[in-house]
C-alpha atoms as a PDB file:
ATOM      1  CA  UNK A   1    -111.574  64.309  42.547  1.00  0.00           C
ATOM      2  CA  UNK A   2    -108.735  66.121  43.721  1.00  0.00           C
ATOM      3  CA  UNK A   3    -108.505  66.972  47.486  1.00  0.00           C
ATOM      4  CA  UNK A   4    -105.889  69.106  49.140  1.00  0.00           C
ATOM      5  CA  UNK A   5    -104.818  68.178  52.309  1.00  0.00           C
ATOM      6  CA  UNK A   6    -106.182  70.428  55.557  1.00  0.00           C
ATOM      7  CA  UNK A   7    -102.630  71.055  56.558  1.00  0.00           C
ATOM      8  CA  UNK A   8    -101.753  72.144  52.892  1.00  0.00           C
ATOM      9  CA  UNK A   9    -104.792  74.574  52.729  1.00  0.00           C
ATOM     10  CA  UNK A  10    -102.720  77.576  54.758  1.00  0.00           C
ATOM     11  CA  UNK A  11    -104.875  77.985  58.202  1.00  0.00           C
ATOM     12  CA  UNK A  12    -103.808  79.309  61.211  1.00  0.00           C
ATOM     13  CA  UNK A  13    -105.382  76.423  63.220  1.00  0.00           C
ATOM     14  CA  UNK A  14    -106.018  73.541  61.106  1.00  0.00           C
ATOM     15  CA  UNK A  15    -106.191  70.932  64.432  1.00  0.00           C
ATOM     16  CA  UNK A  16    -110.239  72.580  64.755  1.00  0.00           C
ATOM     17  CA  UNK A  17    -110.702  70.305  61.398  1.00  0.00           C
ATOM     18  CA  UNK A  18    -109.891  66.370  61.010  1.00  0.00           C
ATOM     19  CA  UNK A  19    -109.659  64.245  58.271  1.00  0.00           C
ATOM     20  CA  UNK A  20    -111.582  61.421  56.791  1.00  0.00           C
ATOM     21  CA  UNK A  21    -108.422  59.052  56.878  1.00  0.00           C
ATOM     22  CA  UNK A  22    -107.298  60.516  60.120  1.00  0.00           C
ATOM     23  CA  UNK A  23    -110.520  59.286  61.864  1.00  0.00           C
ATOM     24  CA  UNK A  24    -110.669  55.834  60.061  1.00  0.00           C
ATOM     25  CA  UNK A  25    -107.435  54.881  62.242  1.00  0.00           C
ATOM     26  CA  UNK A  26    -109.256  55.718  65.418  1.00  0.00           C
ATOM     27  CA  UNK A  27    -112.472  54.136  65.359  1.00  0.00           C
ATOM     28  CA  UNK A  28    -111.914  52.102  68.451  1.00  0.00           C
ATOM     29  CA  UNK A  29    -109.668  55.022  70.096  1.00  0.00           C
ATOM     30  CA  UNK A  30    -111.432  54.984  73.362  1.00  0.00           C
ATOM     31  CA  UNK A  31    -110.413  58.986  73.991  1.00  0.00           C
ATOM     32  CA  UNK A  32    -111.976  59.493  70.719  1.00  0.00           C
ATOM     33  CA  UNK A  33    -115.591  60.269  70.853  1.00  0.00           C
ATOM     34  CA  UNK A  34    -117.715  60.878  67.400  1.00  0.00           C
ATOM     35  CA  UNK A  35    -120.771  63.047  67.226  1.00  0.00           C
ATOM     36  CA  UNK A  36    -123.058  62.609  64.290  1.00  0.00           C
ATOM     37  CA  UNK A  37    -124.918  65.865  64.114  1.00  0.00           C
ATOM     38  CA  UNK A  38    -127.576  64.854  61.382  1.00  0.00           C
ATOM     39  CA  UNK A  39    -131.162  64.273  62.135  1.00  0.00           C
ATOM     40  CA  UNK A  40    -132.338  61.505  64.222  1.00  0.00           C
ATOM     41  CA  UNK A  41    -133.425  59.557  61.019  1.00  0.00           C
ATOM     42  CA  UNK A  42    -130.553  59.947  58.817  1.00  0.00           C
ATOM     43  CA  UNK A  43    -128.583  58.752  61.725  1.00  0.00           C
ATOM     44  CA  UNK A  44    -130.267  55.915  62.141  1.00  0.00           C
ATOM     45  CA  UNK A  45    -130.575  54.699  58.214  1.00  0.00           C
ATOM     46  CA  UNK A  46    -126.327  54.821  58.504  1.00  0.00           C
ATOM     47  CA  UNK A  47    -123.668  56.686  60.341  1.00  0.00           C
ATOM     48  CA  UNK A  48    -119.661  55.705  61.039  1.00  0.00           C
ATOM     49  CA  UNK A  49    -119.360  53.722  62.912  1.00  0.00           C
ATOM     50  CA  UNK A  50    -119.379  54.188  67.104  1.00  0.00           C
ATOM     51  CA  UNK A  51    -120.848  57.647  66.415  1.00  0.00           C
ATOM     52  CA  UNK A  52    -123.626  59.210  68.617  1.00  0.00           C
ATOM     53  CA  UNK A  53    -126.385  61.318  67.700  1.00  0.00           C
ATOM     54  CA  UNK A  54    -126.626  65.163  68.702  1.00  0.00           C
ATOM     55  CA  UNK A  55    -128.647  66.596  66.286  1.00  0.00           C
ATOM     56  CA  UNK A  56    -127.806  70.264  65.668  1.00  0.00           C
ATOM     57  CA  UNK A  57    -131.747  70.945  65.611  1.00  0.00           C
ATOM     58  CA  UNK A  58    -133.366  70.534  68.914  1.00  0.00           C
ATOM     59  CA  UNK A  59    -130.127  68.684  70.759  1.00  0.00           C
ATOM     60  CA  UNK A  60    -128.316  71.653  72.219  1.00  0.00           C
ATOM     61  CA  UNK A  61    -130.639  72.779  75.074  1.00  0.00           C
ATOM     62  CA  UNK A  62    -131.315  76.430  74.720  1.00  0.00           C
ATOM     63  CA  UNK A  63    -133.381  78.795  76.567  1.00  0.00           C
ATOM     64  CA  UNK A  64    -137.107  80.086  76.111  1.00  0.00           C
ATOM     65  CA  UNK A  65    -135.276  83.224  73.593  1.00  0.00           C
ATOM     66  CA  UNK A  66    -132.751  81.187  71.975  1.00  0.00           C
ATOM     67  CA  UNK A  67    -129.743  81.764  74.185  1.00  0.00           C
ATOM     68  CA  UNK A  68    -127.643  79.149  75.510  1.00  0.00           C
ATOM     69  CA  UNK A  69    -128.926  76.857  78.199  1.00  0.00           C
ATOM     70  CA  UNK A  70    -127.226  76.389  81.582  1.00  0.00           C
ATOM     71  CA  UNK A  71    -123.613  74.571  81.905  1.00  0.00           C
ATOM     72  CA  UNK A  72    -125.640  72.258  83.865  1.00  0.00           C
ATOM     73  CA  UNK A  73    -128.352  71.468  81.437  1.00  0.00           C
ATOM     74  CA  UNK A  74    -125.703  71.029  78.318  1.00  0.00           C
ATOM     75  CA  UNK A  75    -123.272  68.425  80.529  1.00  0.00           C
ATOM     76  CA  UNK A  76    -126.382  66.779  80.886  1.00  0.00           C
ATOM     77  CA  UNK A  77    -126.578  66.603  77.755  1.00  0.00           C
ATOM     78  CA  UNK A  78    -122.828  65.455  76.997  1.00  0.00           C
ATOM     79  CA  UNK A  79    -123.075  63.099  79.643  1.00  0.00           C
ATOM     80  CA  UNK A  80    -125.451  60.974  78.760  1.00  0.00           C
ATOM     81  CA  UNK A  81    -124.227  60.317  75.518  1.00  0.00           C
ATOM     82  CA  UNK A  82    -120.945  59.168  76.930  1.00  0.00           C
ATOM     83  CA  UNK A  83    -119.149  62.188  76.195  1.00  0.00           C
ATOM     84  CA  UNK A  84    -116.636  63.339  79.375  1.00  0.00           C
ATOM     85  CA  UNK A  85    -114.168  66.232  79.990  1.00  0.00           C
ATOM     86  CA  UNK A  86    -110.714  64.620  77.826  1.00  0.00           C
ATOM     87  CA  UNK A  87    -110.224  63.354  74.863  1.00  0.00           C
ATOM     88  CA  UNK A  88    -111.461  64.247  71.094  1.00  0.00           C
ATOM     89  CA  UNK A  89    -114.705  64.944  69.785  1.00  0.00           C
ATOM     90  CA  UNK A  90    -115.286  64.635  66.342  1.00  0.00           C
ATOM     91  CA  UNK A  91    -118.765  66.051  64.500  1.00  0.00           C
ATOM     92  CA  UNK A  92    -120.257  65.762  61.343  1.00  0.00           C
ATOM     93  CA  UNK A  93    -122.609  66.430  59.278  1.00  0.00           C
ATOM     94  CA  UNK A  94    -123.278  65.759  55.351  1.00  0.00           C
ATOM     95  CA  UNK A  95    -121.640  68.236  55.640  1.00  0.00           C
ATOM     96  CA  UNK A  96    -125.076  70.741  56.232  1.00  0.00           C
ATOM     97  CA  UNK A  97    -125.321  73.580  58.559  1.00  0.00           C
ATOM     98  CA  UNK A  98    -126.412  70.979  61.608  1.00  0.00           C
ATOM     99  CA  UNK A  99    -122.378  70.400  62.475  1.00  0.00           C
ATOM    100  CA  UNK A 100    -121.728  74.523  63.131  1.00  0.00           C
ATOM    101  CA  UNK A 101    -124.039  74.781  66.424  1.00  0.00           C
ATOM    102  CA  UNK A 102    -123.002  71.207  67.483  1.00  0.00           C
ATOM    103  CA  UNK A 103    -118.863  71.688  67.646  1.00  0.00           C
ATOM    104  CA  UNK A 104    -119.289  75.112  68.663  1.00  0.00           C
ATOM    105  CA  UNK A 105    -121.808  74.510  71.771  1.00  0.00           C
ATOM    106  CA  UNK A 106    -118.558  71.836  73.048  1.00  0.00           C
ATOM    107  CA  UNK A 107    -115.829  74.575  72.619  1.00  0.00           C
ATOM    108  CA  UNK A 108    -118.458  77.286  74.130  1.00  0.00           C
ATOM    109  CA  UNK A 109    -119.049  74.991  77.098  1.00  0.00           C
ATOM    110  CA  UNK A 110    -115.119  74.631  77.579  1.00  0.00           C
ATOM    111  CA  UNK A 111    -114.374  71.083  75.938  1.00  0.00           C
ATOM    112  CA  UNK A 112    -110.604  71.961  74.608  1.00  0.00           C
ATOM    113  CA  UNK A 113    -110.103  69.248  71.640  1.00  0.00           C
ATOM    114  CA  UNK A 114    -113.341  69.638  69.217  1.00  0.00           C
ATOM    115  CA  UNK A 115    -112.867  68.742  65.026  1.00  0.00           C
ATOM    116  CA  UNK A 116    -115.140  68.969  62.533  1.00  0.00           C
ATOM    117  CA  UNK A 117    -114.981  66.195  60.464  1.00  0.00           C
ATOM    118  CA  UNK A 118    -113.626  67.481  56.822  1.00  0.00           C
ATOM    119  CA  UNK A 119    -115.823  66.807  54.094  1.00  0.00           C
ATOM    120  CA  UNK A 120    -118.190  65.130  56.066  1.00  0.00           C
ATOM    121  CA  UNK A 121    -120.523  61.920  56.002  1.00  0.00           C
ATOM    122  CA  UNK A 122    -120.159  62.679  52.127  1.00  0.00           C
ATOM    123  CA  UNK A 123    -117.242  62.523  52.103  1.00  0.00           C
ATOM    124  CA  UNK A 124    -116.896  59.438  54.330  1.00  0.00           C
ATOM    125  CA  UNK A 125    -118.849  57.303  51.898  1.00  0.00           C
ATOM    126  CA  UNK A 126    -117.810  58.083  48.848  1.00  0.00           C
ATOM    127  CA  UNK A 127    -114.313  57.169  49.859  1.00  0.00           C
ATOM    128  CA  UNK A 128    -116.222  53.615  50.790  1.00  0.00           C
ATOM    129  CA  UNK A 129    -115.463  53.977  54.657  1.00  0.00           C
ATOM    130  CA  UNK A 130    -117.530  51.501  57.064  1.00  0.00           C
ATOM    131  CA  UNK A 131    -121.139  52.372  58.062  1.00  0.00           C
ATOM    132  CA  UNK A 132    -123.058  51.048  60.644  1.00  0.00           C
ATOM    133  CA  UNK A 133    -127.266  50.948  61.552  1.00  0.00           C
ATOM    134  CA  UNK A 134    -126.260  49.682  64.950  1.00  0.00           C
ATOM    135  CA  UNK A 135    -127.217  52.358  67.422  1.00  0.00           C
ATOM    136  CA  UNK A 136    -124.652  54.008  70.019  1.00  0.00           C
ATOM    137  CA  UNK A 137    -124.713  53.498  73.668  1.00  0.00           C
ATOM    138  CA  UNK A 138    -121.765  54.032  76.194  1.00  0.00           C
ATOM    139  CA  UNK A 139    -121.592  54.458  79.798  1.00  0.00           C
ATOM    140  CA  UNK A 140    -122.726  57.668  81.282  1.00  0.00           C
ATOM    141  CA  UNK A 141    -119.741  60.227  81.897  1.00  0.00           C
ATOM    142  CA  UNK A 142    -119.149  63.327  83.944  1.00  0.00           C
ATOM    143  CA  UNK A 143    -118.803  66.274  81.505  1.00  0.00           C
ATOM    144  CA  UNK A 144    -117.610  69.553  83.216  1.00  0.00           C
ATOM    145  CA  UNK A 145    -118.513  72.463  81.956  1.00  0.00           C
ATOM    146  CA  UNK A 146    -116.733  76.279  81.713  1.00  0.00           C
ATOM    147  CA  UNK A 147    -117.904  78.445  79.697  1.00  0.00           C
ATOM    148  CA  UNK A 148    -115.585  80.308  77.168  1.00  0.00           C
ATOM    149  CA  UNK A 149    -117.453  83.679  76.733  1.00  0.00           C
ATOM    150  CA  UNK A 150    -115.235  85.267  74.232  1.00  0.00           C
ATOM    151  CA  UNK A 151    -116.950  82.607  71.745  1.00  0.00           C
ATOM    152  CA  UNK A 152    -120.210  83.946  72.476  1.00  0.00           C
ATOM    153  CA  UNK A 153    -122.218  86.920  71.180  1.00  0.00           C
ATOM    154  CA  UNK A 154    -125.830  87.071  73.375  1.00  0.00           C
ATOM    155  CA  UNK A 155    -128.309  89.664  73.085  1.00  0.00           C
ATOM    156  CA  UNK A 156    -127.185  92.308  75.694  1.00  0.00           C
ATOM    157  CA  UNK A 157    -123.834  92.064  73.909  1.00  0.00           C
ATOM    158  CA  UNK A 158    -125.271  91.689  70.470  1.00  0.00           C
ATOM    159  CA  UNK A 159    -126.747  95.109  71.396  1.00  0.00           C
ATOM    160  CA  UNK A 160    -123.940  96.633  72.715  1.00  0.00           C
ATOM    161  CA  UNK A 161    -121.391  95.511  70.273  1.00  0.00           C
ATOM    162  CA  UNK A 162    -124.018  96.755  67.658  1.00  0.00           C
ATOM    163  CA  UNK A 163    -123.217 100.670  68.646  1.00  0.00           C
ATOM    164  CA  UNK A 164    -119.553 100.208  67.685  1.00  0.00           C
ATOM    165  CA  UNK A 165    -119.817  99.596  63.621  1.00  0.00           C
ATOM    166  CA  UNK A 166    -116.028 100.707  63.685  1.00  0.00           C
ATOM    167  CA  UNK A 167    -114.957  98.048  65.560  1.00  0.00           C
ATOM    168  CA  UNK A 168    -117.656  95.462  65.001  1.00  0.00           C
ATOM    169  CA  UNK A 169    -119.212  93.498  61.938  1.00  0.00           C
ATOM    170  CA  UNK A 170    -121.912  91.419  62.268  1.00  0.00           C
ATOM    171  CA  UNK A 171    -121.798  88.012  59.618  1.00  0.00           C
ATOM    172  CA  UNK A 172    -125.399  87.107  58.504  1.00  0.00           C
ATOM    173  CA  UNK A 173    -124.699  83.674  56.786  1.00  0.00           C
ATOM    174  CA  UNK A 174    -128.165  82.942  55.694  1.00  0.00           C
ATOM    175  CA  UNK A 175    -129.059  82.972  52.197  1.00  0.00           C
ATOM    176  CA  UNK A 176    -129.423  86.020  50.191  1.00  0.00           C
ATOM    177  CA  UNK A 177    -133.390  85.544  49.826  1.00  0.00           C
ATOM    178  CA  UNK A 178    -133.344  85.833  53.764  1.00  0.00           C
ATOM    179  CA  UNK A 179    -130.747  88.596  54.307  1.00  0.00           C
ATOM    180  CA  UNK A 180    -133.492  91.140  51.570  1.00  0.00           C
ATOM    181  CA  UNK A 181    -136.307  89.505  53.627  1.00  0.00           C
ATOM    182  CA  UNK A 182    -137.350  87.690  50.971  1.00  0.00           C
ATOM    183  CA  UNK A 183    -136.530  84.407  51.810  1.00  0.00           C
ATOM    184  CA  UNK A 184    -137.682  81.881  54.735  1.00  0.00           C
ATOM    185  CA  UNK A 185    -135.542  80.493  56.487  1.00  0.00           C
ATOM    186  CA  UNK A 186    -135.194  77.305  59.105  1.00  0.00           C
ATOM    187  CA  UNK A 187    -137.981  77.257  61.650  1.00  0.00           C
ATOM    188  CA  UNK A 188    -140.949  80.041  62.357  1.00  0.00           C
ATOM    189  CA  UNK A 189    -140.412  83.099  60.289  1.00  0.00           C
ATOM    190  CA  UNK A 190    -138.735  86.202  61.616  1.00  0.00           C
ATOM    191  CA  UNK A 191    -141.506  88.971  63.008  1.00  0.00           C
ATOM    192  CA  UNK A 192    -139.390  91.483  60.940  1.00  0.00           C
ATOM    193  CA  UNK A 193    -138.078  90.333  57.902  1.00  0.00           C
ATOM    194  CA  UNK A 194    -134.532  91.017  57.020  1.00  0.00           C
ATOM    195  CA  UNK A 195    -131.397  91.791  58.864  1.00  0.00           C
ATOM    196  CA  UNK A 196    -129.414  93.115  61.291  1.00  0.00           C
ATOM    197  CA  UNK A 197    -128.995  97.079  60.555  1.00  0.00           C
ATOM    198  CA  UNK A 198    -125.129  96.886  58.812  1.00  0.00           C
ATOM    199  CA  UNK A 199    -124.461  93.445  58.703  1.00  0.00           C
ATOM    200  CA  UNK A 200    -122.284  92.010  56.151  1.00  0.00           C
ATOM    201  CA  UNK A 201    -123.559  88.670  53.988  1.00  0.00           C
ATOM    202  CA  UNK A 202    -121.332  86.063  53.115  1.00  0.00           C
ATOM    203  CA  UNK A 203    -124.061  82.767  53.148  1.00  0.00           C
ATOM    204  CA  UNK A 204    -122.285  80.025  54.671  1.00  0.00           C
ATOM    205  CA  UNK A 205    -122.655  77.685  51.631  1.00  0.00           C
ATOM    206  CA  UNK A 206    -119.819  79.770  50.314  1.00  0.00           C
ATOM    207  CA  UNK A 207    -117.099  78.332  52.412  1.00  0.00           C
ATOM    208  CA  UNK A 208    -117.269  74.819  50.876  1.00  0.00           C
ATOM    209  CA  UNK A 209    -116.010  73.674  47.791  1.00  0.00           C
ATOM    210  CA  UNK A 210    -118.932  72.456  46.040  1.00  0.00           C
ATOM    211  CA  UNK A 211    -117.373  69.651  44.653  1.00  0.00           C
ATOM    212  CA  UNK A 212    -115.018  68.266  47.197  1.00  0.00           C
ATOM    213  CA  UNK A 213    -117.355  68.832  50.453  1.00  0.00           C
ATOM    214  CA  UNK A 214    -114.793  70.062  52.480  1.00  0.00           C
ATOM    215  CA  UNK A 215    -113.506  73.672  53.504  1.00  0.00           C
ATOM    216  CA  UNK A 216    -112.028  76.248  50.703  1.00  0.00           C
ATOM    217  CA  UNK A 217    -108.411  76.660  51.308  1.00  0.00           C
ATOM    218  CA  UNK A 218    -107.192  79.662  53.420  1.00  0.00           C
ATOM    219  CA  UNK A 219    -106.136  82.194  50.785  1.00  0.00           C
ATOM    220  CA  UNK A 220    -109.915  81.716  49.404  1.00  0.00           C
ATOM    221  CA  UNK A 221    -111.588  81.872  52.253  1.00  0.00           C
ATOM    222  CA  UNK A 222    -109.824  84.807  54.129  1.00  0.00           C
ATOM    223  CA  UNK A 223    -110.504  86.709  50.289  1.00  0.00           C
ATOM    224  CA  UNK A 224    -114.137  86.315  50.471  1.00  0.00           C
ATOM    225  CA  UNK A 225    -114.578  87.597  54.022  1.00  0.00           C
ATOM    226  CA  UNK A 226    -112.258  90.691  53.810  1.00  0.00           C
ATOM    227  CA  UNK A 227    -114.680  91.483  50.608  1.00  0.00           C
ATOM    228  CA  UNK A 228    -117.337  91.650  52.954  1.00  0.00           C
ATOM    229  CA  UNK A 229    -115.639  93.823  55.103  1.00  0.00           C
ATOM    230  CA  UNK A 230    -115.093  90.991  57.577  1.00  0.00           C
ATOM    231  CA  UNK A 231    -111.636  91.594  58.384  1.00  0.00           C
ATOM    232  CA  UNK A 232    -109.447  90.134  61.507  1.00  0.00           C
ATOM    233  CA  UNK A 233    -108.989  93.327  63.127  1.00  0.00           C
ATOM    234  CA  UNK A 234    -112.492  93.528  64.242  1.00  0.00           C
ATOM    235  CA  UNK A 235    -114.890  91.608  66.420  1.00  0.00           C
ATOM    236  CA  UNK A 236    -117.144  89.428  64.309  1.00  0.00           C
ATOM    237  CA  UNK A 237    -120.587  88.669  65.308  1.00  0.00           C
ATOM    238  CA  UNK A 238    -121.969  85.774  63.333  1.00  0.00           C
ATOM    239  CA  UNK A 239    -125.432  84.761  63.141  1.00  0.00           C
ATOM    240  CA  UNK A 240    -128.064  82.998  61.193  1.00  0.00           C
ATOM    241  CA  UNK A 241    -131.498  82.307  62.109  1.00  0.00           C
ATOM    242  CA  UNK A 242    -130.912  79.950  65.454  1.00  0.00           C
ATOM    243  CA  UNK A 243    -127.527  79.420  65.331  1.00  0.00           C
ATOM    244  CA  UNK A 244    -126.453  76.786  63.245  1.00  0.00           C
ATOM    245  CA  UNK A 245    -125.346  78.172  60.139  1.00  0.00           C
ATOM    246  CA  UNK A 246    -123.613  81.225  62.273  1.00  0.00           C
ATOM    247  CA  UNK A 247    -121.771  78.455  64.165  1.00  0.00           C
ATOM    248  CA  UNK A 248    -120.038  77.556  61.281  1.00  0.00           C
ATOM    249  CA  UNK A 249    -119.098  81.052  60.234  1.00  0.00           C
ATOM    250  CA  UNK A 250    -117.374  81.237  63.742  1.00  0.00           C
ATOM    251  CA  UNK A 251    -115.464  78.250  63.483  1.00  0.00           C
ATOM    252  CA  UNK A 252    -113.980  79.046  60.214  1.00  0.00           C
ATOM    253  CA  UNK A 253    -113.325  82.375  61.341  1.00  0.00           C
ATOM    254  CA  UNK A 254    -111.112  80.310  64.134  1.00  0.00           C
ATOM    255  CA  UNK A 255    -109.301  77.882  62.170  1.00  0.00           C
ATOM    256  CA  UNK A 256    -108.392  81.048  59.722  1.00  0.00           C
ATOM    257  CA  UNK A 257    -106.614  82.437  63.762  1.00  0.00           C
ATOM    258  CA  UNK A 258    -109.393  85.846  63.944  1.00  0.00           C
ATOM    259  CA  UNK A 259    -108.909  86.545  67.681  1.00  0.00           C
ATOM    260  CA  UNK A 260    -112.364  88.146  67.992  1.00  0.00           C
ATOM    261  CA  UNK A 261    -115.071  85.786  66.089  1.00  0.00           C
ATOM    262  CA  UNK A 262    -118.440  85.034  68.137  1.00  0.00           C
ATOM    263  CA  UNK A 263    -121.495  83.260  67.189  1.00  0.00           C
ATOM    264  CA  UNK A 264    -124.782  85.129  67.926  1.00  0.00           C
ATOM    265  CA  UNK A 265    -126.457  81.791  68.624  1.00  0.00           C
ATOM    266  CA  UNK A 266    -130.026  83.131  69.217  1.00  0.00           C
ATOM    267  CA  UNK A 267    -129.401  85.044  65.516  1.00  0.00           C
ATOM    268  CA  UNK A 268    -131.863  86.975  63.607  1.00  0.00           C
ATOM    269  CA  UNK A 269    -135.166  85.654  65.002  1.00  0.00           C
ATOM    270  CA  UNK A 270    -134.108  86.764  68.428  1.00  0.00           C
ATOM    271  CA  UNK A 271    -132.975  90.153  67.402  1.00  0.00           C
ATOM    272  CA  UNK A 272    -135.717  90.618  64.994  1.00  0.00           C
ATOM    273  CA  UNK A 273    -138.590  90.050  67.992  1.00  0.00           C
ATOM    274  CA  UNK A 274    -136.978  93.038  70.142  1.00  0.00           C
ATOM    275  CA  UNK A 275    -138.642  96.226  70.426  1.00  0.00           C
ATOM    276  CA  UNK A 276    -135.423  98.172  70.415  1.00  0.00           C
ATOM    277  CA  UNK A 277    -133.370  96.456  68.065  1.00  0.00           C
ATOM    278  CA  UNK A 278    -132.529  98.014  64.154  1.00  0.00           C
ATOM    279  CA  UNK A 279    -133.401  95.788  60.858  1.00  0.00           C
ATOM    280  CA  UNK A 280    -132.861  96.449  57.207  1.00  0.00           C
ATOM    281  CA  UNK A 281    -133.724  94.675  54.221  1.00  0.00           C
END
């Protein structure tokens, strides 16, 4: 199985990805700090090595409507896990949707050197890289927080952004089912079924080479977005359900260099509970 390298694959900012080999010779790098972003019990049946969990369901603290919580709340969060202002973090998933909401929240809340971890835990293994059952514990650290709102799309500018189609596209990465409102998704069902009034699909599932794990090269990837209309001259607004698979739509929307891409964290089951908000199916 064939893999071409992630600074060989054409993006614009390839340092927002890391590789599998890169990371093996920096498991005891002290100013490298690994996030495993699966579940709490595929975590602990085997992760790499010195990894901590922040699962991408239920660990980033959000509020009562889905938006993002307080800087205070989330470098509570970071903090506790042993995660501080420098360094690297590293997160990863299988690779699943879990790893999008998990890197983003870190660059949202103004941590400068975050990586997803190319290919993933799959990855990882199958190349016959060390796992461990041990759990993770490091001293407590002082993460400070600053918010990078050009990353982030919530409601009031979800709404606003919404009444300049021109300018704006909004990125629904769910699946197909969910986009027609056919489809359920992660978590409660939406009130209204469907999405956001002109949004372009592209599900997120799409971006990864189904064989290899890890992300399509450039030239694919920028292809399949500009056929959606997604373009780099406008503002992007991507979204999901809750945030996760959106996440990821905005970080490869980064490492391809879009100036404009947000994630809509609180995605279609905020916007579909409004009173005042369009839907289509």
């Amino acid at each position: 199985m064939s893999v071409i390298p992630v600074h060989q694959r054409g993006y614009t900012n390839p340092q927002l990805l890391a590789e599998t080999d890169w990371l093996a010779e920096r498991l005891d790098d002290p100013n490298v700090r690994i996030v495993d972003a699966r579940p709490p019990q595929q975590y602990a049946a085997g992760h790499i090595p010195g990894a901590v969990n922040l699962p991408g369901t239920n660990g980033i603290p959000r509020t009562a409507d889905g938006e993002m919580a307080s800087p205070g709340e989330f470098s509570s969060v970071a903090g506790k896990l042993g995660i501080g202002s420098g360094g690297t973090i590293i997160v990863y998933d299988m690779p699943n949707q879990h790893m999008g909401l998990v890197a983003w929240a870190f660059l949202y809340y103004g941590h400068r050197d975050v990586r997803l971890l190319d290919g993933g835990f799959e990855k990882w293994t199958r190349e016959g890289r060390p796992v461990s059952t041990q759990p993770v514990n490091y001293s407590e650290a002082i993460f400070n927080t600053k918010p990078v709102d050009g990353i982030y799309c919530s409601l009031s500018h979800a709404k606003a952004a919404h009444a300049r189609p021109q300018s704006v596209v909004f990125w629904d990465t769910r699946s197909l089912a969910e986009f027609h409102g056919a489809g359920e998704g992660h978590g409660k069902p939406p009130p209204r079924p469907g999405h956001i009034a002109g949004a372009a699909h592209l599900d997120w599932i799409e971006l990864i080479d189904p064989e290899t794990k890890t992300f399509k090269p450039a030239a694919e990837l920028r292809a399949l977005l500009e056929s959606k209309g997604i373009t780099p001259e406008r503002e992007v607004n991507t979204y999901c359900g809750g945030g996760r698979r959106g996440s990821i739509g905005t970080l490869v929307l980064m490492i391809l260099g879009y100036q404009n891409a947000r994630s809509y964290a609180a995605g279609f089951s905020q916007w579909s509970r409004q009173p005042d908000t369009p839907v289509e199916t």
